[in-house]
PDB file of N, CA and C in Angstrom:
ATOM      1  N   UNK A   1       0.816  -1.187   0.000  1.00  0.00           N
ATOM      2  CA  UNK A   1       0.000   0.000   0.000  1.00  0.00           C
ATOM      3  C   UNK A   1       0.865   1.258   0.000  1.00  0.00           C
ATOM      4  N   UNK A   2       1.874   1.000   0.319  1.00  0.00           N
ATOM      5  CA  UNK A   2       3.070   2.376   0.155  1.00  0.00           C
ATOM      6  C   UNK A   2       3.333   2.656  -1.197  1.00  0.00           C
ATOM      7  N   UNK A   3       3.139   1.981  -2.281  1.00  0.00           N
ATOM      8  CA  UNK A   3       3.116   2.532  -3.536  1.00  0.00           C
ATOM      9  C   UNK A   3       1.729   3.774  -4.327  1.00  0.00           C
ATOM     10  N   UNK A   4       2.043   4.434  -4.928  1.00  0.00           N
ATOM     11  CA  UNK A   4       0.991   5.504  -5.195  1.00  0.00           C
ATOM     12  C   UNK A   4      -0.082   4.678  -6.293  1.00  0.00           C
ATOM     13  N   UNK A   5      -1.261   5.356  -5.741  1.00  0.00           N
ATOM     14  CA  UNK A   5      -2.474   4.507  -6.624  1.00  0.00           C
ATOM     15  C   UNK A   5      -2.804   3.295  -5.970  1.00  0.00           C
ATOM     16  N   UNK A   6      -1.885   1.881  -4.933  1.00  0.00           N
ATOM     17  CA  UNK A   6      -1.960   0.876  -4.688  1.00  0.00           C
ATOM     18  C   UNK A   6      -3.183   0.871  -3.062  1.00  0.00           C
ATOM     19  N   UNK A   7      -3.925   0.664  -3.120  1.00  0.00           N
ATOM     20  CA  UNK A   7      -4.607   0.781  -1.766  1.00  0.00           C
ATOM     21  C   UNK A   7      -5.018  -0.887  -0.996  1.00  0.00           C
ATOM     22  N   UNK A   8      -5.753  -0.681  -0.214  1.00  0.00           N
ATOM     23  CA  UNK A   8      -5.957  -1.941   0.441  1.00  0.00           C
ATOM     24  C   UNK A   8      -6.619  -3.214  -0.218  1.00  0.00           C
ATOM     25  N   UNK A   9      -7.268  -2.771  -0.980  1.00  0.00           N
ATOM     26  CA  UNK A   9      -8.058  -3.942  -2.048  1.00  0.00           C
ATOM     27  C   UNK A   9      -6.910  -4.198  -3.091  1.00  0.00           C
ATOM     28  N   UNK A  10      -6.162  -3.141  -3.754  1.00  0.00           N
ATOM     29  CA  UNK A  10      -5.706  -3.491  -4.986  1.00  0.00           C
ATOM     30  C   UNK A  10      -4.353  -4.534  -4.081  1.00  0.00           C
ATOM     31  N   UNK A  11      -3.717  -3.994  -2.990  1.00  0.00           N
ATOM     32  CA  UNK A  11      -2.675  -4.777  -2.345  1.00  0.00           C
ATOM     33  C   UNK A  11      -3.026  -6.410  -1.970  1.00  0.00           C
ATOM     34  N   UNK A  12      -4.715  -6.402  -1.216  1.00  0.00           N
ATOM     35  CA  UNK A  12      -4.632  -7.567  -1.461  1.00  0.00           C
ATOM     36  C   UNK A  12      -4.534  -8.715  -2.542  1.00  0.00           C
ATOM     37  N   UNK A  13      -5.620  -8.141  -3.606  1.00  0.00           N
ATOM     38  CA  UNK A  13      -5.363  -8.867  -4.688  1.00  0.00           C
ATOM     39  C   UNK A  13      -4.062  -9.512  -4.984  1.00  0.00           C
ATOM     40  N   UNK A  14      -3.103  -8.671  -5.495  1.00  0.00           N
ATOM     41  CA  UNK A  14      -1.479  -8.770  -5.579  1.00  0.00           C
ATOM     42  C   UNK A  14      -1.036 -10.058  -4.670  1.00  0.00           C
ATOM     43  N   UNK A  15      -0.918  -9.228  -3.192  1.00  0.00           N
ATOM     44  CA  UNK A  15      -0.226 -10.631  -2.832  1.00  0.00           C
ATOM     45  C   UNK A  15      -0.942 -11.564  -2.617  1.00  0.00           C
ATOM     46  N   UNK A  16      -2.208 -12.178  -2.769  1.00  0.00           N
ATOM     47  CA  UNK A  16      -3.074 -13.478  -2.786  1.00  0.00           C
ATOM     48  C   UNK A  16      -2.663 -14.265  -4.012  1.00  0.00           C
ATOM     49  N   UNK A  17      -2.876 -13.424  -4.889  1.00  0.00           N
ATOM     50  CA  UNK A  17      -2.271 -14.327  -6.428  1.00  0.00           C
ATOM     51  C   UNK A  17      -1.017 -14.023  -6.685  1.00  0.00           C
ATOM     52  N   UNK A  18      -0.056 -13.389  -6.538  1.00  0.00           N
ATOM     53  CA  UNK A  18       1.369 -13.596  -6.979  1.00  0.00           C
ATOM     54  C   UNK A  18       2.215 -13.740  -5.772  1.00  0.00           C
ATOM     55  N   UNK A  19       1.753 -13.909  -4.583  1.00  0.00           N
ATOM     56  CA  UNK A  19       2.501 -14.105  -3.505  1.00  0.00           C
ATOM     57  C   UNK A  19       1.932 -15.265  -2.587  1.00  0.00           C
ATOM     58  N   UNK A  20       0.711 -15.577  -2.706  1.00  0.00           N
ATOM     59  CA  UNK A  20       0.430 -16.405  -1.740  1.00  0.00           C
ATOM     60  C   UNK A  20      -0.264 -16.465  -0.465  1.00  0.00           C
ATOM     61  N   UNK A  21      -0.341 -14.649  -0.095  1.00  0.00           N
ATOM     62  CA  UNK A  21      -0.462 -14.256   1.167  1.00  0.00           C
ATOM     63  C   UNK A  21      -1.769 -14.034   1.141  1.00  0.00           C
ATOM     64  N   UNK A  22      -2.219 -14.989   1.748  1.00  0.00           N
ATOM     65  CA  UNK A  22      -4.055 -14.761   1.879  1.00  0.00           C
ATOM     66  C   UNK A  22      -4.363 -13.118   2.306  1.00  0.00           C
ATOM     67  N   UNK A  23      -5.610 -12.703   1.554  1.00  0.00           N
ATOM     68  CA  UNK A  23      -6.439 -11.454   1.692  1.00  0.00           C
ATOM     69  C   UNK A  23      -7.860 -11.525   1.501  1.00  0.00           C
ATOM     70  N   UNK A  24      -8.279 -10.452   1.835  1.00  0.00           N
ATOM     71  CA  UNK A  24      -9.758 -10.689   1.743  1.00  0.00           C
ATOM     72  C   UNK A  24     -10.150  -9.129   0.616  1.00  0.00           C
ATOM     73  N   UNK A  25     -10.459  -9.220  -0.319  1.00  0.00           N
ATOM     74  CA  UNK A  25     -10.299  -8.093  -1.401  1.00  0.00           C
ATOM     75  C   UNK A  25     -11.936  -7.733  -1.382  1.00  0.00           C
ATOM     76  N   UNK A  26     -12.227  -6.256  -0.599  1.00  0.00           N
ATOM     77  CA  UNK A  26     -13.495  -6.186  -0.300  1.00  0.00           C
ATOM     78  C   UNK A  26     -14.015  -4.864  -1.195  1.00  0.00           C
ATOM     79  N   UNK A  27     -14.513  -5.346  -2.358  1.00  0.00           N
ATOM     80  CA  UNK A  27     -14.995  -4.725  -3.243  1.00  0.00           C
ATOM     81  C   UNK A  27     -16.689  -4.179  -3.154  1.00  0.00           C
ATOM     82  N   UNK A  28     -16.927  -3.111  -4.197  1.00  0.00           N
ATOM     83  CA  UNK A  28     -18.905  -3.442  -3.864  1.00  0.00           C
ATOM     84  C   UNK A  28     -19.936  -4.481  -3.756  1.00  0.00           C
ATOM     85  N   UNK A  29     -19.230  -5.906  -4.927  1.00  0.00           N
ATOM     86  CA  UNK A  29     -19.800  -6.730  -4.662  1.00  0.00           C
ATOM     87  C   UNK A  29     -20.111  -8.120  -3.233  1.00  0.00           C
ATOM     88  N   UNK A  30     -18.441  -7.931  -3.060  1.00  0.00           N
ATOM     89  CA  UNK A  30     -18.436  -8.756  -2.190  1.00  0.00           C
ATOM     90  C   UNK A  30     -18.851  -7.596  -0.497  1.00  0.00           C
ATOM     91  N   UNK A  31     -19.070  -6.720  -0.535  1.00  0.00           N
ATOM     92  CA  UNK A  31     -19.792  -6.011   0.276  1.00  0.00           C
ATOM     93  C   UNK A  31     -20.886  -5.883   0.432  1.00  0.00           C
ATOM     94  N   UNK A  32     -21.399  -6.162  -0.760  1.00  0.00           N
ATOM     95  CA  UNK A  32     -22.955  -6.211  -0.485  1.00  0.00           C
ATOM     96  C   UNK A  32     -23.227  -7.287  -0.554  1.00  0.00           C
ATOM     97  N   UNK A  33     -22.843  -9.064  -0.826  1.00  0.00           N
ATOM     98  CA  UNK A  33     -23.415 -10.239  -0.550  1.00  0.00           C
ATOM     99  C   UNK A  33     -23.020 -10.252   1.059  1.00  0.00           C
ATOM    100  N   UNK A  34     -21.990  -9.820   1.712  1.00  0.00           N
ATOM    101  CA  UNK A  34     -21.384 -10.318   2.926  1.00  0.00           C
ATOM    102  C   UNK A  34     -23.140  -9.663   3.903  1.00  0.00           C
ATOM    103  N   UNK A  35     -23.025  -8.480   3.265  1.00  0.00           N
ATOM    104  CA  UNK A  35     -24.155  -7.927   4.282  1.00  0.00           C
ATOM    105  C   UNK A  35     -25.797  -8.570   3.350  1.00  0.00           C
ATOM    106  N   UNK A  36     -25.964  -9.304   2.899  1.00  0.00           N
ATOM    107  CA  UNK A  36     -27.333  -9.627   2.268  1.00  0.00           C
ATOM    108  C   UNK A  36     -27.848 -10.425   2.868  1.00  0.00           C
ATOM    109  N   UNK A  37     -26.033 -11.561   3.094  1.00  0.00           N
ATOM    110  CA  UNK A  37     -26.326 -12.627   4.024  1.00  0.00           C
ATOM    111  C   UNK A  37     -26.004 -12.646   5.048  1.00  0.00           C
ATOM    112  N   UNK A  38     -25.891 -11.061   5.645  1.00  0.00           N
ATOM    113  CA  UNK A  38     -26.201 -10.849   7.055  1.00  0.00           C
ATOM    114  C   UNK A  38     -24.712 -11.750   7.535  1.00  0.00           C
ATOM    115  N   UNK A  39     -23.576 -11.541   7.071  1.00  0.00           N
ATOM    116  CA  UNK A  39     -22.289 -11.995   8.001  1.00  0.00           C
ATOM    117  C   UNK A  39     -21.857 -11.043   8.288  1.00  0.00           C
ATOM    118  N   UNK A  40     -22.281  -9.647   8.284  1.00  0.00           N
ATOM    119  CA  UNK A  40     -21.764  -8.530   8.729  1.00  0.00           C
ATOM    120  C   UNK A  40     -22.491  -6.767   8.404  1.00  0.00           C
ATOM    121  N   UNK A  41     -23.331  -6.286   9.370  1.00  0.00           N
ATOM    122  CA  UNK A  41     -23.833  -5.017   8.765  1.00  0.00           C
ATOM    123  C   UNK A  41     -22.908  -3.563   8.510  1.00  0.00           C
ATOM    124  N   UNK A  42     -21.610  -3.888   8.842  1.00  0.00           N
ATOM    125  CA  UNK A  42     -20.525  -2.644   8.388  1.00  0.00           C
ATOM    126  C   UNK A  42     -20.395  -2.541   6.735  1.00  0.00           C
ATOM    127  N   UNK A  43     -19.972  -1.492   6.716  1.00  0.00           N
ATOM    128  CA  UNK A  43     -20.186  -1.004   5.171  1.00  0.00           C
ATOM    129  C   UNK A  43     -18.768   0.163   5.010  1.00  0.00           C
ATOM    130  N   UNK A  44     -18.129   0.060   5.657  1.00  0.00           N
ATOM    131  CA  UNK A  44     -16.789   0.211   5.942  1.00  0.00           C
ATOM    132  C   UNK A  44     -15.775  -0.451   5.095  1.00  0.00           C
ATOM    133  N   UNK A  45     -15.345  -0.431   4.528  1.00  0.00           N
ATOM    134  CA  UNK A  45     -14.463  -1.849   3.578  1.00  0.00           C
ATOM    135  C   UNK A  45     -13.296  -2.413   4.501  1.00  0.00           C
ATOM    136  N   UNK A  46     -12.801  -1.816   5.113  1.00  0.00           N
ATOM    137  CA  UNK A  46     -11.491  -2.138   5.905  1.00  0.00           C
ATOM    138  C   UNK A  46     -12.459  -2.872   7.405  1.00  0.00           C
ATOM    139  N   UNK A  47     -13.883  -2.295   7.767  1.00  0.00           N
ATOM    140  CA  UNK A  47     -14.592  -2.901   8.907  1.00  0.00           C
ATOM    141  C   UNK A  47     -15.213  -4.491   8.596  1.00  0.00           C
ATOM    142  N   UNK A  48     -15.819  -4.677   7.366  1.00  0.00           N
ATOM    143  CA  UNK A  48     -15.931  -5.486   6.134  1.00  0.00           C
ATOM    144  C   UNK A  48     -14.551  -6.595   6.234  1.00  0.00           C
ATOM    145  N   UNK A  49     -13.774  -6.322   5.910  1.00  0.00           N
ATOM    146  CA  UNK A  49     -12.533  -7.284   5.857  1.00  0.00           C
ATOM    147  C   UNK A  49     -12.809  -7.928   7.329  1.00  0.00           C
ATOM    148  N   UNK A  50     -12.421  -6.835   8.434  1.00  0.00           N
ATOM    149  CA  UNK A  50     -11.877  -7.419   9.729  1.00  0.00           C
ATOM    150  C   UNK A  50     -13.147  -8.406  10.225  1.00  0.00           C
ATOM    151  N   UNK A  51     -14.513  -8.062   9.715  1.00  0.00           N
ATOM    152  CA  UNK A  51     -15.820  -8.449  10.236  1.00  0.00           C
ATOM    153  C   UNK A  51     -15.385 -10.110   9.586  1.00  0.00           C
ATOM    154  N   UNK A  52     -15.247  -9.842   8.327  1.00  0.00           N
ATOM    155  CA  UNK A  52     -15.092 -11.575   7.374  1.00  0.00           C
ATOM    156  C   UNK A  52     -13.936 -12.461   8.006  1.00  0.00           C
ATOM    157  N   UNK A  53     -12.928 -11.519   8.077  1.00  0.00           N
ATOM    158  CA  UNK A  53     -11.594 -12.243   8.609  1.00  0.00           C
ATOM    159  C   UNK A  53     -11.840 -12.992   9.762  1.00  0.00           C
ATOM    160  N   UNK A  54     -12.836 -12.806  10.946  1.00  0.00           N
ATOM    161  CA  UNK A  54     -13.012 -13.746  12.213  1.00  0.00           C
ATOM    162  C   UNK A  54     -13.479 -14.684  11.637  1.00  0.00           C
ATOM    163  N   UNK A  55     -14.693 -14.950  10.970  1.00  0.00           N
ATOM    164  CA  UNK A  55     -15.625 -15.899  10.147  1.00  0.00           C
ATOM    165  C   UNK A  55     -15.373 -16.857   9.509  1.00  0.00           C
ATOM    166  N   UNK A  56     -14.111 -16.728   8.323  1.00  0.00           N
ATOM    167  CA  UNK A  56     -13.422 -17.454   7.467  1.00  0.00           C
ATOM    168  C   UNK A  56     -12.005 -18.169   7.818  1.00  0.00           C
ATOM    169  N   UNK A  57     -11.792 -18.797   7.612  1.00  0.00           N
ATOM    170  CA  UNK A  57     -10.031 -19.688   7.734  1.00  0.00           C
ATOM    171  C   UNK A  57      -9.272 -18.947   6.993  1.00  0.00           C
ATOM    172  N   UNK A  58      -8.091 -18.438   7.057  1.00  0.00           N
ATOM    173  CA  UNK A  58      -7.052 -17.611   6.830  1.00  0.00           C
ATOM    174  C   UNK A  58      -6.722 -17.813   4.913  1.00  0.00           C
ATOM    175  N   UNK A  59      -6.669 -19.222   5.197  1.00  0.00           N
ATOM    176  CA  UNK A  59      -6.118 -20.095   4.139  1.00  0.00           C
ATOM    177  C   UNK A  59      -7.185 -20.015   2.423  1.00  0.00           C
ATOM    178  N   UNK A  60      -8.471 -19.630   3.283  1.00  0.00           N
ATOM    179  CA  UNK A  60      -9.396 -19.446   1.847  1.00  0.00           C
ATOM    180  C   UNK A  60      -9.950 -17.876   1.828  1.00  0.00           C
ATOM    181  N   UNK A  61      -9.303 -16.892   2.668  1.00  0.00           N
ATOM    182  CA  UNK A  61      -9.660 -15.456   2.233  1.00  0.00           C
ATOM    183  C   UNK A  61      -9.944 -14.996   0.714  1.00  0.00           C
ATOM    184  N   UNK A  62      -8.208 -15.161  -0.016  1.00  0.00           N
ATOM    185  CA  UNK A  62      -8.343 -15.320  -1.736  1.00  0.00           C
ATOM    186  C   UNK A  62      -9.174 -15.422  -2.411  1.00  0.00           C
ATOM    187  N   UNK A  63      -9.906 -16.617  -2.180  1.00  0.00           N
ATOM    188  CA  UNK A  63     -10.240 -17.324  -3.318  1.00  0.00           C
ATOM    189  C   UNK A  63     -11.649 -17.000  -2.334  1.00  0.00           C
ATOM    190  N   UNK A  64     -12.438 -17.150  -1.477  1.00  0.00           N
ATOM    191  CA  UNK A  64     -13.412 -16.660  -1.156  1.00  0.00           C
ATOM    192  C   UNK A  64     -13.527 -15.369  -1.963  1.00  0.00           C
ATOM    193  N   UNK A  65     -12.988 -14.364  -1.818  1.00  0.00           N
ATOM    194  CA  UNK A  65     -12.858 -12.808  -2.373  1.00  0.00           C
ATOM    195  C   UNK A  65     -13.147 -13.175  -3.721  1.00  0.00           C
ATOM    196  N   UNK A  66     -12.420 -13.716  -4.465  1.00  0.00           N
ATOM    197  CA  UNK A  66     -13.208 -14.178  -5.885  1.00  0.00           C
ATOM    198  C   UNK A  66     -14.033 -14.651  -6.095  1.00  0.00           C
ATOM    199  N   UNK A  67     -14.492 -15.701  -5.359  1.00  0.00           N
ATOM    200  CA  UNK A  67     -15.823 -16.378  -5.768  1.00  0.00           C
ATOM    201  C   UNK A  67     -17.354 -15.444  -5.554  1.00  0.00           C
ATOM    202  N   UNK A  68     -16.752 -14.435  -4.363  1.00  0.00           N
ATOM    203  CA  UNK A  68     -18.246 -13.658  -4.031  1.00  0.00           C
ATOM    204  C   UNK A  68     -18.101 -12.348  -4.960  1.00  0.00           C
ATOM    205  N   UNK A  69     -17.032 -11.901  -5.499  1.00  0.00           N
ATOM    206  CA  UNK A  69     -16.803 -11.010  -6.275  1.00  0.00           C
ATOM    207  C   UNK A  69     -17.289 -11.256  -7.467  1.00  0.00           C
ATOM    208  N   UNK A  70     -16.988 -12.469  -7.986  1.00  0.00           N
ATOM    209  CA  UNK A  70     -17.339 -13.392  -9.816  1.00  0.00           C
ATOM    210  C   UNK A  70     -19.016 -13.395  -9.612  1.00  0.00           C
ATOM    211  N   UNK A  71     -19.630 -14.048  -8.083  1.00  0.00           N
ATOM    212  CA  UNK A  71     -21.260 -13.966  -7.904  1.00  0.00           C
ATOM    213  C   UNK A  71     -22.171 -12.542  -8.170  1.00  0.00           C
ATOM    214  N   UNK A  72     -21.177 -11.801  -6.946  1.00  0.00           N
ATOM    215  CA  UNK A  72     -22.029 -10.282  -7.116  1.00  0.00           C
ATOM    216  C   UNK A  72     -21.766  -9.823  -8.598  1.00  0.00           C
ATOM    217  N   UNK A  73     -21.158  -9.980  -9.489  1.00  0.00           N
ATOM    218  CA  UNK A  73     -20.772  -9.484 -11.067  1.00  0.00           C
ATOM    219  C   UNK A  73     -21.565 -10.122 -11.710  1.00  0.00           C
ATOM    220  N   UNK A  74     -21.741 -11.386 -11.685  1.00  0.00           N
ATOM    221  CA  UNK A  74     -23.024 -12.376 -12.819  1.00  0.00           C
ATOM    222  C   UNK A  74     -24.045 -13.274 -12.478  1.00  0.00           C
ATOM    223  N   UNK A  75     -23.554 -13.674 -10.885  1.00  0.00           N
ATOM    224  CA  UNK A  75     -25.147 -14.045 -11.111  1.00  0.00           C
ATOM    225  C   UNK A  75     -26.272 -13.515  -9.747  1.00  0.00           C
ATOM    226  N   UNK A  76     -25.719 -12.360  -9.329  1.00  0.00           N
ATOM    227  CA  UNK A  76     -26.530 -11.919  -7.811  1.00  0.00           C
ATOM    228  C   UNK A  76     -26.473 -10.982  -7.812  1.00  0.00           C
ATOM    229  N   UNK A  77     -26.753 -10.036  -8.661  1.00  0.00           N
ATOM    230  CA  UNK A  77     -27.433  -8.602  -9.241  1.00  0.00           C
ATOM    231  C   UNK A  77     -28.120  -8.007  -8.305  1.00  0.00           C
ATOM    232  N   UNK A  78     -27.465  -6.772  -8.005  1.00  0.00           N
ATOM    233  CA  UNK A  78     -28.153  -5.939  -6.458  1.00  0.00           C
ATOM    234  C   UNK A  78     -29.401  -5.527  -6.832  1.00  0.00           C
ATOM    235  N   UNK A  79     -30.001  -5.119  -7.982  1.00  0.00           N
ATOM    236  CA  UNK A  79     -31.694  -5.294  -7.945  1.00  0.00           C
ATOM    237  C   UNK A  79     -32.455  -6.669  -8.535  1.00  0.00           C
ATOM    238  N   UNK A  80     -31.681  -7.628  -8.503  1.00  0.00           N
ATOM    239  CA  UNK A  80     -32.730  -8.465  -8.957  1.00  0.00           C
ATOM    240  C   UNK A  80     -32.030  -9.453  -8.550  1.00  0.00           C
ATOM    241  N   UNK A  81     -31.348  -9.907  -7.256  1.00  0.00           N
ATOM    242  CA  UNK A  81     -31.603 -11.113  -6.683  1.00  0.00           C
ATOM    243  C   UNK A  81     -32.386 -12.325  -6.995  1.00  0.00           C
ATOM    244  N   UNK A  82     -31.691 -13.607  -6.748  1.00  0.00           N
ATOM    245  CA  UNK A  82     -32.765 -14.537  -7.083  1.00  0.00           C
ATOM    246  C   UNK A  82     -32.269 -15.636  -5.858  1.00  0.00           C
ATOM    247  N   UNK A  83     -32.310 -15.329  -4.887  1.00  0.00           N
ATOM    248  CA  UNK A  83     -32.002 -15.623  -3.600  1.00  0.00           C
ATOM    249  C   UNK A  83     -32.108 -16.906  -3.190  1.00  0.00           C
ATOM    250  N   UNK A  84     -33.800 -17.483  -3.487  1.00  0.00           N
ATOM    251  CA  UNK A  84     -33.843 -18.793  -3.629  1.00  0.00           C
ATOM    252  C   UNK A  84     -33.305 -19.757  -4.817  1.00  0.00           C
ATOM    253  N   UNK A  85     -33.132 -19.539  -5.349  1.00  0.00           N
ATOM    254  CA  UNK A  85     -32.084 -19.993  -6.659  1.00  0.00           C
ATOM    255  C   UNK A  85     -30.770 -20.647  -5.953  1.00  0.00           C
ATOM    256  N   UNK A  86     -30.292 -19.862  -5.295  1.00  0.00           N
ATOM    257  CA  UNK A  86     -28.567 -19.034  -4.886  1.00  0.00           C
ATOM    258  C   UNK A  86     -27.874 -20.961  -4.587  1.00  0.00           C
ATOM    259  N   UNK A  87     -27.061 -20.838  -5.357  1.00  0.00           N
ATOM    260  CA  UNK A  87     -25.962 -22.063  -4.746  1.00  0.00           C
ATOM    261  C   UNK A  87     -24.949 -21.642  -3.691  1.00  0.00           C
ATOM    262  N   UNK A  88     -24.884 -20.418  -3.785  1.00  0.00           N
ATOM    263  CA  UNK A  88     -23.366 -20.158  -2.919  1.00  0.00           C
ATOM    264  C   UNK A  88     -24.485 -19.196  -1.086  1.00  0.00           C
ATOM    265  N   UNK A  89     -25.368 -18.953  -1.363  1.00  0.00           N
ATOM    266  CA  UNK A  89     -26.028 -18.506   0.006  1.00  0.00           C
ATOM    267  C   UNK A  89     -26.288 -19.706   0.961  1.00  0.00           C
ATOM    268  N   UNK A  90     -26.264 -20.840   0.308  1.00  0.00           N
ATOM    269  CA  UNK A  90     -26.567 -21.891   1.620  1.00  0.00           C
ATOM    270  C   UNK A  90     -25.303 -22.123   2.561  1.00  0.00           C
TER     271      UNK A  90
END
């Protein structure tokens, strides 16, 4: 994050995939499934991380961060939910 332009989301990304170092990359999407399904009502992004980080195992932060990021982008659309549908809400 000491580089200019680089902030807390773009840093995690980075070192999760080219380093290894688990992160939790808390974007709009994965901010608004975390709070839909009620694992956290902060809306804070850095409060957001720390809220997920107790919840989750260290080891799948990464790749969690992608999978709810890839959901909120194509298939869990903030006005048109399809909730009962949802594979990844159970």
């Amino acid at each position: 994050m000491t580089l200019p332009g680089v902030g807390r989301k773009t840093a995690n990304v980075v070192l999760g995939n080219a380093f290894g170092v688990p992160g939790i990359t808390v974007d709009t999407h994965f901010g608004r499934l975390v709070r839909r399904w009620r694992l956290t009502e902060e809306t804070d992004p850095d409060k957001v991380e720390a809220a997920i980080a107790e919840l989750i195992p260290r080891k799948d932060w990464t790749m969690l961060s992608h999978h709810l990021i890839w959901h909120g982008r194509r298939r869990c659309h903030a006005k048109r939910p399809a909730c009962g549908a949802c594979p990844v809400a159970r």
